[in-house]
Protein backbone atom coordinates (compact mmCIF):
# COMPACT_ATOMS: atom_id res chain seq x y z
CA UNK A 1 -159.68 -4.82 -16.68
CA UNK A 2 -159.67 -3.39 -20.28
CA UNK A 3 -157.73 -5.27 -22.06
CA UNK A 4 -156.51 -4.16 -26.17
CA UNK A 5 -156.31 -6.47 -29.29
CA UNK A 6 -154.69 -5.71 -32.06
CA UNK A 7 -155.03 -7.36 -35.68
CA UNK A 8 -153.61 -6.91 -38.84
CA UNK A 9 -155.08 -5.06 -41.99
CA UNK A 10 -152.86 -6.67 -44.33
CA UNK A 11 -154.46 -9.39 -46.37
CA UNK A 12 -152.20 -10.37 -49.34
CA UNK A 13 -149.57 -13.33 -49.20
CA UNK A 14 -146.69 -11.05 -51.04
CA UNK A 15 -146.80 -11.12 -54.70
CA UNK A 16 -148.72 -14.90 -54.85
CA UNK A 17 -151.77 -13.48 -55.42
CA UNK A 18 -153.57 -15.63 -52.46
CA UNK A 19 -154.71 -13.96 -49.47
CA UNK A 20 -153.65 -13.69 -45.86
CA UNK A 21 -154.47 -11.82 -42.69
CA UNK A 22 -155.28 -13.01 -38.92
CA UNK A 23 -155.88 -16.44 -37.97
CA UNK A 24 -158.69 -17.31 -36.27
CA UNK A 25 -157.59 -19.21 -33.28
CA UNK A 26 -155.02 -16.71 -32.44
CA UNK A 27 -157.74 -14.46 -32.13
CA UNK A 28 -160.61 -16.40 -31.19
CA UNK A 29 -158.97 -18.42 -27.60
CA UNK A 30 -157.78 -15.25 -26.19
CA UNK A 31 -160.93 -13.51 -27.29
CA UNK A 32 -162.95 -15.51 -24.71
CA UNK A 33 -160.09 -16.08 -22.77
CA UNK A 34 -160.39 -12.28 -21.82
CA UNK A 35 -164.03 -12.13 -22.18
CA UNK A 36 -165.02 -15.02 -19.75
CA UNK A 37 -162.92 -13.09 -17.12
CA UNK A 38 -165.44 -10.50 -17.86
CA UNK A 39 -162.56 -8.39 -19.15
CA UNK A 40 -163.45 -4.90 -21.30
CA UNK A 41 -162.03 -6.16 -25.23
CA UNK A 42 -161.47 -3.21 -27.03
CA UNK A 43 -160.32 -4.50 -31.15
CA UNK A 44 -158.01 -2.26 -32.96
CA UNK A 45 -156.30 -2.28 -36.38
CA UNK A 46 -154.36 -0.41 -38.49
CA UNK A 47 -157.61 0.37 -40.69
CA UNK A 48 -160.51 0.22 -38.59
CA UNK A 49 -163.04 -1.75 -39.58
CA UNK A 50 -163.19 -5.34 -40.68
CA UNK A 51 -159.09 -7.01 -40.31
CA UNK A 52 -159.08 -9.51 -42.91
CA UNK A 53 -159.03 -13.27 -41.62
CA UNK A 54 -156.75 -15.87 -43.12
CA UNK A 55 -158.71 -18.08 -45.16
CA UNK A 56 -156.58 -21.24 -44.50
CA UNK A 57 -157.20 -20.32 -40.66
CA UNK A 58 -160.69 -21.29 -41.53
CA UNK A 59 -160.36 -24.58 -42.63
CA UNK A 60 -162.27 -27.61 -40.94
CA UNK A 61 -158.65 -28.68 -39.75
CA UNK A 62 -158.30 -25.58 -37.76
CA UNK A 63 -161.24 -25.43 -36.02
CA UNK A 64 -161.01 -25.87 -32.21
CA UNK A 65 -163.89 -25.11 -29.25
CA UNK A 66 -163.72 -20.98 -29.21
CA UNK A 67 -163.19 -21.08 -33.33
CA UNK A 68 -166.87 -22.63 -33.42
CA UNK A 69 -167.87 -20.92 -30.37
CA UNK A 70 -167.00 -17.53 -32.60
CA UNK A 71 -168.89 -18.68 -35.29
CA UNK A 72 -172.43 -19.21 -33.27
CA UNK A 73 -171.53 -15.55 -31.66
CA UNK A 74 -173.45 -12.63 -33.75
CA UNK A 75 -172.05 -10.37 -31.22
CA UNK A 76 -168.37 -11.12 -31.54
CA UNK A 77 -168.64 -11.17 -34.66
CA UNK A 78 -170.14 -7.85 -35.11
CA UNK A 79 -167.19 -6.04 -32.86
CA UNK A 80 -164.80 -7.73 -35.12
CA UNK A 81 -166.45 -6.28 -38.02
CA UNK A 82 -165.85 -2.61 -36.22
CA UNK A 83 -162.47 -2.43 -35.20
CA UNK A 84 -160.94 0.95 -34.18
CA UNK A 85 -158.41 2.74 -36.00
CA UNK A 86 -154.59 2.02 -34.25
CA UNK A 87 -154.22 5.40 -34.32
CA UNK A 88 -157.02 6.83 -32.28
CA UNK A 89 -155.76 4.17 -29.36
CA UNK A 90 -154.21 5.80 -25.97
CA UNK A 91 -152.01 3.23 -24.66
CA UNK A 92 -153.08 5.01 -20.70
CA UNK A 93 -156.41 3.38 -21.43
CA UNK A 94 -155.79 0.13 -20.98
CA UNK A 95 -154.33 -2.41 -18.16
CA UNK A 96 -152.89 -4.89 -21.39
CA UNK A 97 -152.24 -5.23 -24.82
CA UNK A 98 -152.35 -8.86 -26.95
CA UNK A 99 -151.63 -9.43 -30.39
CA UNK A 100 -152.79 -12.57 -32.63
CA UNK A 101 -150.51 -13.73 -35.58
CA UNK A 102 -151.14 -15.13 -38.78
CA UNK A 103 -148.70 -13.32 -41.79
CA UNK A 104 -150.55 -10.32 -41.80
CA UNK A 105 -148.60 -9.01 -39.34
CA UNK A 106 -145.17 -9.61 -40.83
CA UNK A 107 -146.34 -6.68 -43.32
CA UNK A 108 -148.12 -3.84 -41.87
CA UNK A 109 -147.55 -4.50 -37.40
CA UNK A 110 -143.72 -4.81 -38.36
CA UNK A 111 -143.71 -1.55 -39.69
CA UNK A 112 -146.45 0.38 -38.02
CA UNK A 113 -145.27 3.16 -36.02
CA UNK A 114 -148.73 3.57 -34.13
CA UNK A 115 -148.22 -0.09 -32.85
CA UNK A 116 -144.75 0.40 -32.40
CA UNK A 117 -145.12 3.46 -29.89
CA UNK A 118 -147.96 1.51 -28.38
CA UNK A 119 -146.04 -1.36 -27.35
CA UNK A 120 -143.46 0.31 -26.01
CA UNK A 121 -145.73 2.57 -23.43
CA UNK A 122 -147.29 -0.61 -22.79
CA UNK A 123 -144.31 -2.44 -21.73
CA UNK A 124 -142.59 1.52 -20.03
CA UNK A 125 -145.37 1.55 -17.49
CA UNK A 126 -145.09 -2.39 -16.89
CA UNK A 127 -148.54 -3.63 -18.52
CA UNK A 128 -148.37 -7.39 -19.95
CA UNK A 129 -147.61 -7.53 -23.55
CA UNK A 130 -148.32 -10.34 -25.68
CA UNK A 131 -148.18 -11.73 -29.08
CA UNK A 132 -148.38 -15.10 -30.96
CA UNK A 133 -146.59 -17.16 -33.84
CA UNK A 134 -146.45 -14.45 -36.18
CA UNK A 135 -147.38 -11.33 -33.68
CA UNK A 136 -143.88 -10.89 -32.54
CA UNK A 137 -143.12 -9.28 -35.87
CA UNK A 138 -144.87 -6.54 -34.15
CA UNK A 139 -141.71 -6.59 -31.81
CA UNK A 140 -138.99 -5.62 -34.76
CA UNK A 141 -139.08 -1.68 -34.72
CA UNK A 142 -139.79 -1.64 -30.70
CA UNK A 143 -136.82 0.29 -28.70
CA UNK A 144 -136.24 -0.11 -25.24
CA UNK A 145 -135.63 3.56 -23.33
CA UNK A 146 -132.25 3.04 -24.50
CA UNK A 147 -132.63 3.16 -28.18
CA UNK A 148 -131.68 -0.80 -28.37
CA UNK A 149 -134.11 -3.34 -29.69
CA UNK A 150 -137.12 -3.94 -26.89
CA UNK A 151 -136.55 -7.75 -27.73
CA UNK A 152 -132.66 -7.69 -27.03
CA UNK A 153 -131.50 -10.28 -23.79
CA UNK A 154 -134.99 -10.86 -23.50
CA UNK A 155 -136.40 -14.42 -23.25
CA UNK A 156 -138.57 -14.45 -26.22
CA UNK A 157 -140.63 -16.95 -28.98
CA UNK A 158 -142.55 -16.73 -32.34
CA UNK A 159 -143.15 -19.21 -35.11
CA UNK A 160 -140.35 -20.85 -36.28
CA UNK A 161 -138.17 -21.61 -39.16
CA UNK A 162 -138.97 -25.15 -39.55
CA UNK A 163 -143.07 -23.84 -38.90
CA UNK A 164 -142.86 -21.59 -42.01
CA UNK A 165 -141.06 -24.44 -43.95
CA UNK A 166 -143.74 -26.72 -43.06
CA UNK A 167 -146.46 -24.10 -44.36
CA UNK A 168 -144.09 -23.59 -47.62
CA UNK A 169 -144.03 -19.78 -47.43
CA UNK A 170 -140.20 -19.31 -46.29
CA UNK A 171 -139.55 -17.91 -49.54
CA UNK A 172 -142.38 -15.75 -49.64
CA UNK A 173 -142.73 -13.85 -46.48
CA UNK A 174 -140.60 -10.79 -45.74
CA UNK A 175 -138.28 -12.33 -42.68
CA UNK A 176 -138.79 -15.25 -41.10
CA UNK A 177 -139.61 -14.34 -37.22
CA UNK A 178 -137.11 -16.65 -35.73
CA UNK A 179 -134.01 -15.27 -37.54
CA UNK A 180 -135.53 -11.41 -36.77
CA UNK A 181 -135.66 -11.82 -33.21
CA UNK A 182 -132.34 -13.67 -32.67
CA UNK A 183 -130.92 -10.94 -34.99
CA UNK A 184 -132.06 -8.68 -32.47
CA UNK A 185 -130.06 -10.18 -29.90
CA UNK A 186 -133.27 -11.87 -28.11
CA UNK A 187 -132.66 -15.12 -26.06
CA UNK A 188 -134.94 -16.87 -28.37
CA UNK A 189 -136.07 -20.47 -27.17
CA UNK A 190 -138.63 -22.70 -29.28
CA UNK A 191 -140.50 -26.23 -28.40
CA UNK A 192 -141.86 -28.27 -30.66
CA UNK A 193 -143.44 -27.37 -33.82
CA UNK A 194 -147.37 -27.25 -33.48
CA UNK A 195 -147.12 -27.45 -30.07
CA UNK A 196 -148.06 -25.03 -27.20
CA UNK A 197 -144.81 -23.07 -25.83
CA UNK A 198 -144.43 -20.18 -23.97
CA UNK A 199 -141.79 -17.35 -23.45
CA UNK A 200 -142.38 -15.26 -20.34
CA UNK A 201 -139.58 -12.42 -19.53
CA UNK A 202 -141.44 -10.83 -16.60
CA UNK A 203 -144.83 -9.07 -18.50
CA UNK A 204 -143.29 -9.84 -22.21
CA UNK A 205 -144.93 -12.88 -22.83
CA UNK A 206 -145.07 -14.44 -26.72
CA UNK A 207 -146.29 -17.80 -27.80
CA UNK A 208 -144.64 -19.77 -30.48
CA UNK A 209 -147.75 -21.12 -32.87
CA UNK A 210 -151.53 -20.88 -32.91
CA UNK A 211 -151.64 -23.94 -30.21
CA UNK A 212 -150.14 -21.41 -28.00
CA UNK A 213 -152.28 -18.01 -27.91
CA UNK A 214 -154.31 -19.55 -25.18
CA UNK A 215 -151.58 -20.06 -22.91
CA UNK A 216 -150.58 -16.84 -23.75
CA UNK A 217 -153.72 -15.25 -22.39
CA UNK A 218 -154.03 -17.53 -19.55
CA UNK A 219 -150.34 -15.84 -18.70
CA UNK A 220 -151.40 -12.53 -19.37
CA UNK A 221 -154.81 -13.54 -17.17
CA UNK A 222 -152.22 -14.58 -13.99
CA UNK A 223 -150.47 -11.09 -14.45
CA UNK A 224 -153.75 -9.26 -14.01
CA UNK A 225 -154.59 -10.79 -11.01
CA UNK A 226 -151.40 -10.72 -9.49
């Protein structure tokens, strides 16, 4: 299976002058989620190159078993470090696509019409599609063949309101995922903040938070094999 990530490029927090980009788990868990399968990985971004990670997402407190595992792995980190450009991606190449949050994505993926006509030929010829906490910002230019919103009476999650007023940036960020997606006319559901939840609507499947991007693989993993 060959399977596509896609990070951010972005790496400032709006006008505050701090820094933002992926976070670590998001990418990390499925990372070796995929890999340990003995999946292909191909990384991608906007830029090429090094995506710029989330300082805060490195933070002793965030740390879990594949962020450390990362950190002892000279060869992960190395094909981080050389991520294609978006645009030289062919959608026909690969079986599925995943994207990990942090608030980078809420300013370029939102916006990027590479990413946007690469999810939707993902999810046209039926290959699982998946994003986490912030990654469904990815989701708010997406049509369906119809010229509607991809997202629209679909059963869909992403970080929520109460998330980003935890973390203090509702006034910063550009739109606050939860409101986008219901706006959208998605069937948006949530659990409880920080913890794992999953939205599935056949091989659309997003994860609410950074505790969730592994069960969003492990979903993604179950559609493969199918």
């Amino acid at each position: 299976m060959n399977i596509l990530m896609v990070l951010t490029s972005h790496d400032k927090l709006g006008e505050t002058g701090l820094k933002t980009g992926f976070w670590l788990e998001e990418f990390a868990s499925p990372y070796y989620c995929f890999k340990d399968q003995k999946f292909n990985v191909t990384l991608a971004s906007p830029n090429g190159g090094q995506p710029p990670l989330d300082p805060n997402s490195d933070k002793p407190d965030f740390q879990t078993a594949a962020t450390d595992r990362f950190s002892k792995d000279e060869k992960a980190q190395s094909h981080l470090a050389n991520t294609l450009k978006l645009n030289t991606i062919n959608a026909d190449d690969y079986d599925a696509v995943f994207y990990p949050g942090g608030h980078g994505p809420l300013w370029d993926l939102a916006n990027d019409t590479d990413s946007i006509a690469l999810i939707q030929a993902f999810y046209r010829t039926n290959k699982p599609v998946g994003l986490v906490c912030h990654a469904p910002a990815a989701l708010k230019d997406v049509k369906a063949d119809d010229g509607t919103p991809l997202v629209r009476g679909k059963k869909v999650t992403g970080f929520t309101n109460s998330e980003e007023a935890a973390v203090q940036l509702t006034d910063i960020v550009p739109f606050l995922v939860e409101n986008m997606l219901i706006n959208h006319g998605a069937l948006y559901s949530k659990g409880d903040d920080w913890g794992s939840y999953l939205a599935i609507d056949k091989h659309l499947v997003t994860g609410q938070n950074p505790a969730s991007s592994e069960a969003v693989a492990n979903e993604m993993i179950k559609q493969l094999s199918a």
